[in-house]
N, C-alpha and C. Protein backbone atom coordinates (compact mmCIF):
# COMPACT_ATOMS: atom_id res chain seq x y z
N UNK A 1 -13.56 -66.66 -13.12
CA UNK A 1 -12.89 -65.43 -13.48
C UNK A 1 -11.51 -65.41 -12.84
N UNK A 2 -10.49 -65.07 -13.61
CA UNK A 2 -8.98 -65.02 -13.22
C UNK A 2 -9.12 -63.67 -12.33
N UNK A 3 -8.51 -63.33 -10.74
CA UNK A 3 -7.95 -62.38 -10.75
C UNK A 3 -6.28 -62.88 -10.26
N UNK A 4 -6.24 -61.37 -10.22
CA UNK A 4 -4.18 -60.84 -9.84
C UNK A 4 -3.99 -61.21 -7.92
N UNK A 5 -3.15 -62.37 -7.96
CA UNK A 5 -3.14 -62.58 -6.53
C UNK A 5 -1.68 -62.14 -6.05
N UNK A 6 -0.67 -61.96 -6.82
CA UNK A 6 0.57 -61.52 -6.62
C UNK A 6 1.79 -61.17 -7.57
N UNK A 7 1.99 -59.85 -7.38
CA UNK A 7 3.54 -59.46 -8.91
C UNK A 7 4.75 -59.68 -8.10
N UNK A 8 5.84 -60.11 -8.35
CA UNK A 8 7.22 -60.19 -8.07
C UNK A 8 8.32 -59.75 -8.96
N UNK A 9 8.57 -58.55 -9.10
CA UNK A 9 9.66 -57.85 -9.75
C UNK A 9 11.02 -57.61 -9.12
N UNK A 10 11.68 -58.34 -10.24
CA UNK A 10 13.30 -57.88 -9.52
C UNK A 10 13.54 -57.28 -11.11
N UNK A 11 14.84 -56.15 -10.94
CA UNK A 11 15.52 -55.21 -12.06
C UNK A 11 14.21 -54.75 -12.91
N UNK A 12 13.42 -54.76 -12.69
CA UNK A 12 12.35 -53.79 -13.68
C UNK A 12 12.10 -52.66 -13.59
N UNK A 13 12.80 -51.49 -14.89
CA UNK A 13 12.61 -50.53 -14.59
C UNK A 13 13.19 -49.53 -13.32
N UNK A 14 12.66 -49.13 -12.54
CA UNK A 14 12.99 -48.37 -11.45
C UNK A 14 13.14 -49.53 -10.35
N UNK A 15 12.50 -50.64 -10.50
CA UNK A 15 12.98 -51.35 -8.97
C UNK A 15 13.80 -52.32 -9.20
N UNK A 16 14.87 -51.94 -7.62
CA UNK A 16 15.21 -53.46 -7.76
C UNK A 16 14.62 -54.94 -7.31
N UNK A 17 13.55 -54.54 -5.99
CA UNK A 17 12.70 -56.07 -5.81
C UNK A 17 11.54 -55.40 -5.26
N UNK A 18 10.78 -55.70 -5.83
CA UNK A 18 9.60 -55.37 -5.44
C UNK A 18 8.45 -56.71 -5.05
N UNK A 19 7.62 -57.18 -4.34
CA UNK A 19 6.48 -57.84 -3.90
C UNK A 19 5.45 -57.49 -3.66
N UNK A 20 4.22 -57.69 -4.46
CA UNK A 20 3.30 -57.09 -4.09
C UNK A 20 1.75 -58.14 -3.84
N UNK A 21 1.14 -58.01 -3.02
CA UNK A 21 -0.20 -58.99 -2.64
C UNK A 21 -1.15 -58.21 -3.27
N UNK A 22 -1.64 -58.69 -4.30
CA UNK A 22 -2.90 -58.32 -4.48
C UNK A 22 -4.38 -59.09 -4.18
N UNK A 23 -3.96 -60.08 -3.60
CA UNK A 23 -5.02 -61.10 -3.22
C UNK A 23 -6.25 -60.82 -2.46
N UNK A 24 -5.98 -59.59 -1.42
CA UNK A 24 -7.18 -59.38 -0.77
C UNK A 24 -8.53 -58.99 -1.67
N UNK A 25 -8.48 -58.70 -2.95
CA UNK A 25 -9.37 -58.33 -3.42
C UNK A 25 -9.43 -56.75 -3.70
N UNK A 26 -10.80 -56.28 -3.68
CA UNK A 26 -11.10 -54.55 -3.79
C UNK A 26 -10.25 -53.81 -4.80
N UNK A 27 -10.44 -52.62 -4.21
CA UNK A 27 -9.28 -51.60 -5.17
C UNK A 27 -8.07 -51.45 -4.79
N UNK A 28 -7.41 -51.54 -5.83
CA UNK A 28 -5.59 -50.72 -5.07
C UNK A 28 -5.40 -49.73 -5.60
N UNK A 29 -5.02 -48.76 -5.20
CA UNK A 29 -4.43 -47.20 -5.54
C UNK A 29 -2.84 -47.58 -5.25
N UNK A 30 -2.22 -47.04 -6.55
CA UNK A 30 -0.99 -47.05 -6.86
C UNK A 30 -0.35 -45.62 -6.49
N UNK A 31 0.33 -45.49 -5.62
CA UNK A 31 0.63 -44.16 -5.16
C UNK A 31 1.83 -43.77 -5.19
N UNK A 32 2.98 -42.60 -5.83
CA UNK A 32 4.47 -43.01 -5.96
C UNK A 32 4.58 -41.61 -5.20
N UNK A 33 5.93 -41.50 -4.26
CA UNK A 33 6.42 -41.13 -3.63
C UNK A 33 7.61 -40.68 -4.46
N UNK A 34 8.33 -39.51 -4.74
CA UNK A 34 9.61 -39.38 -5.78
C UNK A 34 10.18 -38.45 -4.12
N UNK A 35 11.28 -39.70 -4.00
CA UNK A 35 12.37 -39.22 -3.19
C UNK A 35 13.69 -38.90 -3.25
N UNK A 36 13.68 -38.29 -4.67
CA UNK A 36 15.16 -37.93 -5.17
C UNK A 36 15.12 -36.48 -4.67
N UNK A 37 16.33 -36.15 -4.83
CA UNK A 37 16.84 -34.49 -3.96
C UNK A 37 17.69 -34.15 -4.79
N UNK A 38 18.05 -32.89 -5.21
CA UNK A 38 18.81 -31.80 -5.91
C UNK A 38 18.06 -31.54 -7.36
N UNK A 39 18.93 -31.14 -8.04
CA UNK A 39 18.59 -30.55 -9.22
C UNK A 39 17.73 -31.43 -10.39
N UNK A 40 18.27 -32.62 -9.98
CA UNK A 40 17.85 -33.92 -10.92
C UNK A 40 17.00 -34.90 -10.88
N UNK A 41 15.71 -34.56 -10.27
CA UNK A 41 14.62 -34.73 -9.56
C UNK A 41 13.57 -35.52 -10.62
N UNK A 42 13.33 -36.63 -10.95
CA UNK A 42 12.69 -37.26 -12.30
C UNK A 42 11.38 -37.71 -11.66
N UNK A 43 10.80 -38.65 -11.79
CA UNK A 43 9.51 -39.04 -11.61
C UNK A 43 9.41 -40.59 -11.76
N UNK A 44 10.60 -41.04 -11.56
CA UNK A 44 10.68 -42.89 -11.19
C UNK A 44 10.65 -43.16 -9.75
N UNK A 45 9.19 -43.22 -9.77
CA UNK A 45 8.91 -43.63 -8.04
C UNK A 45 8.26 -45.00 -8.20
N UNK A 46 8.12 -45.80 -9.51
CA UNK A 46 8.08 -47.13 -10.03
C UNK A 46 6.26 -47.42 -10.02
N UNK A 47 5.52 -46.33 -10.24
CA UNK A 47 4.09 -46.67 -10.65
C UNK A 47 3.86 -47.63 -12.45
N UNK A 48 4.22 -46.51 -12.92
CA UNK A 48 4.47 -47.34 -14.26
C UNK A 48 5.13 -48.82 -14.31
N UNK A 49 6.45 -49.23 -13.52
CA UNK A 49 6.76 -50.17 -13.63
C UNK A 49 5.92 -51.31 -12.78
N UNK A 50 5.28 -51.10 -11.96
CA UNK A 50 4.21 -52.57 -11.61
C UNK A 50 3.58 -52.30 -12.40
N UNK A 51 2.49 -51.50 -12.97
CA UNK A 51 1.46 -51.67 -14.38
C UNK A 51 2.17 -52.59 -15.26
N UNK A 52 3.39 -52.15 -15.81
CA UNK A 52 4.45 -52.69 -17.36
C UNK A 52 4.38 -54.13 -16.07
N UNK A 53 4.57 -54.34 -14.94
CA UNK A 53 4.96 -55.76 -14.37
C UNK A 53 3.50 -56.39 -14.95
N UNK A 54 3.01 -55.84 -14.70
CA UNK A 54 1.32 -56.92 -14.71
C UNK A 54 1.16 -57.09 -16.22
N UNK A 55 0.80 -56.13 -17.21
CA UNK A 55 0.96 -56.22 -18.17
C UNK A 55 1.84 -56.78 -18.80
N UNK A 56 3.26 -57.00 -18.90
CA UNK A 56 3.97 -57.69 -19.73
C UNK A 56 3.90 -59.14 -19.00
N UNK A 57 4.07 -59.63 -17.42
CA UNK A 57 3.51 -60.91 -16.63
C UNK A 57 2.56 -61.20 -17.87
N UNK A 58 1.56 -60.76 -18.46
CA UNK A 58 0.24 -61.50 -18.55
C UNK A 58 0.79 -61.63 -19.64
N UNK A 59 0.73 -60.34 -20.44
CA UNK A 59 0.70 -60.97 -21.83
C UNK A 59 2.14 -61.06 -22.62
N UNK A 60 3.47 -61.03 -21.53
CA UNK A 60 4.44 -61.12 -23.07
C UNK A 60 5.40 -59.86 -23.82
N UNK A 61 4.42 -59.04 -23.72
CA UNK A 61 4.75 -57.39 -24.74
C UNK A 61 4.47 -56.28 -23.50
N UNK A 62 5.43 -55.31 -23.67
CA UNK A 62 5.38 -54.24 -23.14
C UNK A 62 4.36 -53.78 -23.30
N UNK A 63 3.74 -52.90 -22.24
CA UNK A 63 2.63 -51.94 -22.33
C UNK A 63 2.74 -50.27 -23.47
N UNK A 64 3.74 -50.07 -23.24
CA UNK A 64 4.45 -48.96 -23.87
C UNK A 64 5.42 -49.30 -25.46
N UNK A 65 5.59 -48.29 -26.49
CA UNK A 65 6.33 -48.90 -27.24
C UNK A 65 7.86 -48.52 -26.92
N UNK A 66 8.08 -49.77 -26.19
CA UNK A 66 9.74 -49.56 -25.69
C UNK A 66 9.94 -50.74 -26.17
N UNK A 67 11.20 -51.43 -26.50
CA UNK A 67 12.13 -52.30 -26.39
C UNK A 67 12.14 -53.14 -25.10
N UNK A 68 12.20 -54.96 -25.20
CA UNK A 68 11.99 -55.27 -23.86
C UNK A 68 13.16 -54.67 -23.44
N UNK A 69 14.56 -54.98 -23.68
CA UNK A 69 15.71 -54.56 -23.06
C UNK A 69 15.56 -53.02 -22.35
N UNK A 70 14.35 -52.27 -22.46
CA UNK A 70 14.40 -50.60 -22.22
C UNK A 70 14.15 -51.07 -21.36
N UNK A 71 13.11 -52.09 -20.69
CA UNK A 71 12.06 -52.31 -19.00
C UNK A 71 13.39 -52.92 -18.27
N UNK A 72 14.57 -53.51 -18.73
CA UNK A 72 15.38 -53.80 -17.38
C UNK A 72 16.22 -52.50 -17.17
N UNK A 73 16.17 -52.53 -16.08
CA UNK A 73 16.74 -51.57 -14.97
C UNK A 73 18.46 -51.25 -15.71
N UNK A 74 18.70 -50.29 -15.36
CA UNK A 74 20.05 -49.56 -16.22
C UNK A 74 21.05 -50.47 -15.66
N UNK A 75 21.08 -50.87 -14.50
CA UNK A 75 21.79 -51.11 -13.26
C UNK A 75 21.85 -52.97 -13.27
N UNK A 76 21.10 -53.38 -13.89
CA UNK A 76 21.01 -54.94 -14.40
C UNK A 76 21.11 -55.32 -15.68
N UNK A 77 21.43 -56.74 -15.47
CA UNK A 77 21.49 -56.98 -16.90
C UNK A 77 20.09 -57.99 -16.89
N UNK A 78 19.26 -58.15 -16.00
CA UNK A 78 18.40 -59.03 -16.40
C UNK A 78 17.32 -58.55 -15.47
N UNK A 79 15.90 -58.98 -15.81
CA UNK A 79 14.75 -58.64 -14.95
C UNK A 79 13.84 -60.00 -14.96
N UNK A 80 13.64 -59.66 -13.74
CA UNK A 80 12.55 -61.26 -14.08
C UNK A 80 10.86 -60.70 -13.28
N UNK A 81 10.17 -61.03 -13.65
CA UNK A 81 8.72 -60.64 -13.42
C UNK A 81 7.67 -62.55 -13.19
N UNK A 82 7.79 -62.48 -11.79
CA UNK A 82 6.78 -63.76 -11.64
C UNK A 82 5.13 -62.68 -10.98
N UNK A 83 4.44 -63.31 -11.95
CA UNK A 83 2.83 -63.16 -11.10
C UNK A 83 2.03 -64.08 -11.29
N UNK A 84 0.74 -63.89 -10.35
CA UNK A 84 -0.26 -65.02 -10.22
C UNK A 84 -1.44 -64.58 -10.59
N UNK A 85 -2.09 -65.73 -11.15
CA UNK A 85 -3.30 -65.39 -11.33
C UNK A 85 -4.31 -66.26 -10.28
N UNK A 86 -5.50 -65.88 -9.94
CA UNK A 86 -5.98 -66.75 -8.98
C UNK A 86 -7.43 -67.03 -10.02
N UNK A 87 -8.03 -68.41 -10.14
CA UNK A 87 -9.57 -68.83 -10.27
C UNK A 87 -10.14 -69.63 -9.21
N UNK A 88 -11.00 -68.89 -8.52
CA UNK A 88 -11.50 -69.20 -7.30
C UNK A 88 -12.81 -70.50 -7.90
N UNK A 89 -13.41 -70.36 -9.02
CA UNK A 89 -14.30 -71.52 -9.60
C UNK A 89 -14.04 -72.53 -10.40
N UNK A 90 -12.43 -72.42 -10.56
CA UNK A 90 -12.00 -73.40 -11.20
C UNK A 90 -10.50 -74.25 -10.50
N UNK A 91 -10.94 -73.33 -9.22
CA UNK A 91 -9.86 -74.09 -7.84
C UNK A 91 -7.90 -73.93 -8.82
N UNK A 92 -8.27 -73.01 -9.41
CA UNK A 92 -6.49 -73.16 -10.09
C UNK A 92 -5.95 -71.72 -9.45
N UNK A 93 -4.60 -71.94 -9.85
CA UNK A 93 -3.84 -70.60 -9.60
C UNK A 93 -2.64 -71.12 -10.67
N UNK A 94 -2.40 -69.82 -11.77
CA UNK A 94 -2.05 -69.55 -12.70
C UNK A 94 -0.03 -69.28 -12.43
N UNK A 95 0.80 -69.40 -12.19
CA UNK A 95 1.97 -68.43 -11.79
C UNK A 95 2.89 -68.43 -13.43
N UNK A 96 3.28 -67.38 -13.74
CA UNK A 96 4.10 -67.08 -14.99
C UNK A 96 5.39 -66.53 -14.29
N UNK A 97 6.35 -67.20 -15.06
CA UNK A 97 7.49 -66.34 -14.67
C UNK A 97 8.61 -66.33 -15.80
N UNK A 98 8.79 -64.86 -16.08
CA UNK A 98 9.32 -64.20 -17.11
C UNK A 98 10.56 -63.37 -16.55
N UNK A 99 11.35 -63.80 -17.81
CA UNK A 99 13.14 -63.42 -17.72
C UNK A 99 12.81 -62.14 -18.87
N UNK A 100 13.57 -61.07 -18.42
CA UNK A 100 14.25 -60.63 -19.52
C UNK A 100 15.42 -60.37 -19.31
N UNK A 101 16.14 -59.83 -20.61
CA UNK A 101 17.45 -59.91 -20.63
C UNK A 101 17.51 -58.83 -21.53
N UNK A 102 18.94 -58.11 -21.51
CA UNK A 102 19.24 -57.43 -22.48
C UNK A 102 20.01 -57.47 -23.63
N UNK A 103 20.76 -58.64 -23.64
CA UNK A 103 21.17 -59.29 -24.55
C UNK A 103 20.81 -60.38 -25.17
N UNK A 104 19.54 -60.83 -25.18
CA UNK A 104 19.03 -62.40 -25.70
C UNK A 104 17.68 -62.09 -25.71
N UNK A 105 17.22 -62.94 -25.62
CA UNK A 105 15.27 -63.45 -25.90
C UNK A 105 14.90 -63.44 -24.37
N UNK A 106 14.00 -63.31 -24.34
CA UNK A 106 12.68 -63.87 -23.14
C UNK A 106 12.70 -64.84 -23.12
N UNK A 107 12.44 -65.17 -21.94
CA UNK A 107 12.05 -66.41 -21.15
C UNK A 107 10.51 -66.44 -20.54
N UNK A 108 9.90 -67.88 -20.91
CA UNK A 108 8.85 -67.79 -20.01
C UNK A 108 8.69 -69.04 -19.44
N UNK A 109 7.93 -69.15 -18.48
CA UNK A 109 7.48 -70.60 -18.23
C UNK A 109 6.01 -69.99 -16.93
N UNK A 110 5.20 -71.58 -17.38
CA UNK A 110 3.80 -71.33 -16.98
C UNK A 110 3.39 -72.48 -15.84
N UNK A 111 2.68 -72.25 -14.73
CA UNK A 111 2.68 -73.47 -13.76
C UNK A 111 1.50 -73.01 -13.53
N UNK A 112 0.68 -74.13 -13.29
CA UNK A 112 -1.09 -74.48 -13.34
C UNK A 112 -1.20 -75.44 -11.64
N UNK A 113 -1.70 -75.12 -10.46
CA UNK A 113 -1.31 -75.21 -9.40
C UNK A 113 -0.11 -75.89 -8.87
N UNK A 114 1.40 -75.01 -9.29
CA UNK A 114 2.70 -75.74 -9.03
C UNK A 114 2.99 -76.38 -10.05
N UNK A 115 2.17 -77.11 -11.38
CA UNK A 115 2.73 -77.67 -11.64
C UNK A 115 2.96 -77.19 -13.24
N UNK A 116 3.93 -77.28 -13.61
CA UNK A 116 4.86 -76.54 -15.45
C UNK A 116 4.26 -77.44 -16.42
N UNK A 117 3.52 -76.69 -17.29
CA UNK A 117 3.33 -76.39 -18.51
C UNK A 117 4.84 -76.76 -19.35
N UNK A 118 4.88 -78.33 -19.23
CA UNK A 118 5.93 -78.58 -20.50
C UNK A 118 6.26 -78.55 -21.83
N UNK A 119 5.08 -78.70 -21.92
CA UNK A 119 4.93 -78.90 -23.94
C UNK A 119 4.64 -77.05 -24.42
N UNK A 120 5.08 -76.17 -23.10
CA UNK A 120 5.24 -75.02 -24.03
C UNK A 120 6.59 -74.59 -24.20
N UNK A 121 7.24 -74.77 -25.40
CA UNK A 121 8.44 -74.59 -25.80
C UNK A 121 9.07 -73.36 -26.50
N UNK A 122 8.10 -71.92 -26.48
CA UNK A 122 8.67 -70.77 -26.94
C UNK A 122 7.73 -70.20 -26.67
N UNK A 123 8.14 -68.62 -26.42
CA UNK A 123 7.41 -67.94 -25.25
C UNK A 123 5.93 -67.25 -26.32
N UNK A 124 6.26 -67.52 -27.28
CA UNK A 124 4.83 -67.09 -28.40
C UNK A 124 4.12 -68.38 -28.17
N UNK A 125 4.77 -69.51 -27.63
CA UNK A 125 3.54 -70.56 -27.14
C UNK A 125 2.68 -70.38 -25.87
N UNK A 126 3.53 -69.81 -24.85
CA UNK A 126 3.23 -68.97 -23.47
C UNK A 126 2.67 -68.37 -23.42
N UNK A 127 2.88 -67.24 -24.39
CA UNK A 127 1.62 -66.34 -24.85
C UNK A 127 0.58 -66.68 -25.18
N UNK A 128 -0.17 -68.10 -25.99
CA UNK A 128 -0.90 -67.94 -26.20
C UNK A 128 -1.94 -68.80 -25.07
N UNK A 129 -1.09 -69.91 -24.63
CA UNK A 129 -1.37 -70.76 -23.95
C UNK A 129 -2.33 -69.57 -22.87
N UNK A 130 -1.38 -68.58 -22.48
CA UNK A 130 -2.08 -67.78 -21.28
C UNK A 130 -3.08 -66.97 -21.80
N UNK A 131 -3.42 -66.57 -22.92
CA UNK A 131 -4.23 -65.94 -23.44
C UNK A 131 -5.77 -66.70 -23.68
N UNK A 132 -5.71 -68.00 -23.95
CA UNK A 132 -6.41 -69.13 -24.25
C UNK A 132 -7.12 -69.06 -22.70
N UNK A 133 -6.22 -69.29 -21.96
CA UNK A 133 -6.57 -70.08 -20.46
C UNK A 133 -7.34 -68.63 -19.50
N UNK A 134 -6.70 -67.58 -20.11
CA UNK A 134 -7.90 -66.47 -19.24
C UNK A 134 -8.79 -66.12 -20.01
N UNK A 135 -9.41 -66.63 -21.05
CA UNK A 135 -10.55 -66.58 -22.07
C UNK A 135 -10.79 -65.15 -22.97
N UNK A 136 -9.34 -64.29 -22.66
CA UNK A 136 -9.68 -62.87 -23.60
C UNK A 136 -8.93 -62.59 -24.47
N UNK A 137 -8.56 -61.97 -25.21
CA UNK A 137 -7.78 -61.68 -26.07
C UNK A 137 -6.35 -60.72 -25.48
N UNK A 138 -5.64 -60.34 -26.25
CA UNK A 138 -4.82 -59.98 -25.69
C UNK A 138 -4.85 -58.16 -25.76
N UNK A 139 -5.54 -57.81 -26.95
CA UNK A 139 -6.46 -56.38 -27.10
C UNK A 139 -7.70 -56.04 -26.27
N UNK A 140 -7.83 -56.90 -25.79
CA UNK A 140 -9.41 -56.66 -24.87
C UNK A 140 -8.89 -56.59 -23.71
N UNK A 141 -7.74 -57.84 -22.50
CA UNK A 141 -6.87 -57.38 -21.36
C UNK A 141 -6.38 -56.05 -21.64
N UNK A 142 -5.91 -55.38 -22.52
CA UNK A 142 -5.20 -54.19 -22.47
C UNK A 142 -6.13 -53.04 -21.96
N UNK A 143 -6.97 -52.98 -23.08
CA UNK A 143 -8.15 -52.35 -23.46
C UNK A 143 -9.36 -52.09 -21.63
N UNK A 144 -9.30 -53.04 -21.05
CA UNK A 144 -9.94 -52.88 -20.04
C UNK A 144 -9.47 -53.21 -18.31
């Protein structure tokens, strides 16, 4: 069974770098703090944006129907999202790491302990390659 051993977000959304361990296992509670002051007080304390990190990491497509160019940060012109997957019975660890941009295409590329997934040459190959390799669909990850 794949789990989530680590997200790395830079320009996504509300953050500019974020790191997060999820490796210990158990539950995580996502908890946002909104520390803006005066009149203009919004609700980007960046919960949504690690979900959209994990979710688009895995599969590719936004969680939400936005535009990829909407998930980079106002303030960048590019976002990049690396995470891991860990299989403790099949001794691998999964790492994806995804560009976006707001003027061009996605980027992906896939490494199977350190080492790149060459013969995937467009990120609808990435997609599926990773979809294949955690054994679910890409409606059923969402879905649960």
């Amino acid at each position: 069974m794949w789990a989530l051993g680590k997200l790395e977000i830079d320009g996504l959304m509300s953050f500019d770098h974020a790191e997060l361990d999820f490796s210990g296992g158990g539950v995580h509670i996502i908890y946002g703090k909104n520390l803006d002051v005066g009149e203009d007080k919004s609700n980007g304390s960046g919960k949504s944006a690690i979900i959209e990190g994990i979710g688009f990491g895995i599969t590719g497509s936004p969680l939400r129907k936005v535009s990829i160019k909407e998930l980079v940060n106002d303030e960048k012109k590019s976002a990049t999202i690396n995470i891991e997957l860990n299989n403790v019975g099949l001794g691998e660890t999964m790492r994806i790491e995804r560009m976006l941009f707001r003027s061009k295409s996605a980027m992906a590329k896939v490494f199977i302990n350190d080492e790149e997934i060459a013969n995937l040459t467009s990120t609808d190959e990435v997609n599926k390659f990773i979809m294949e390799k955690i054994g679910v669909s890409k409606e059923d990850l969402l879905n649960f």
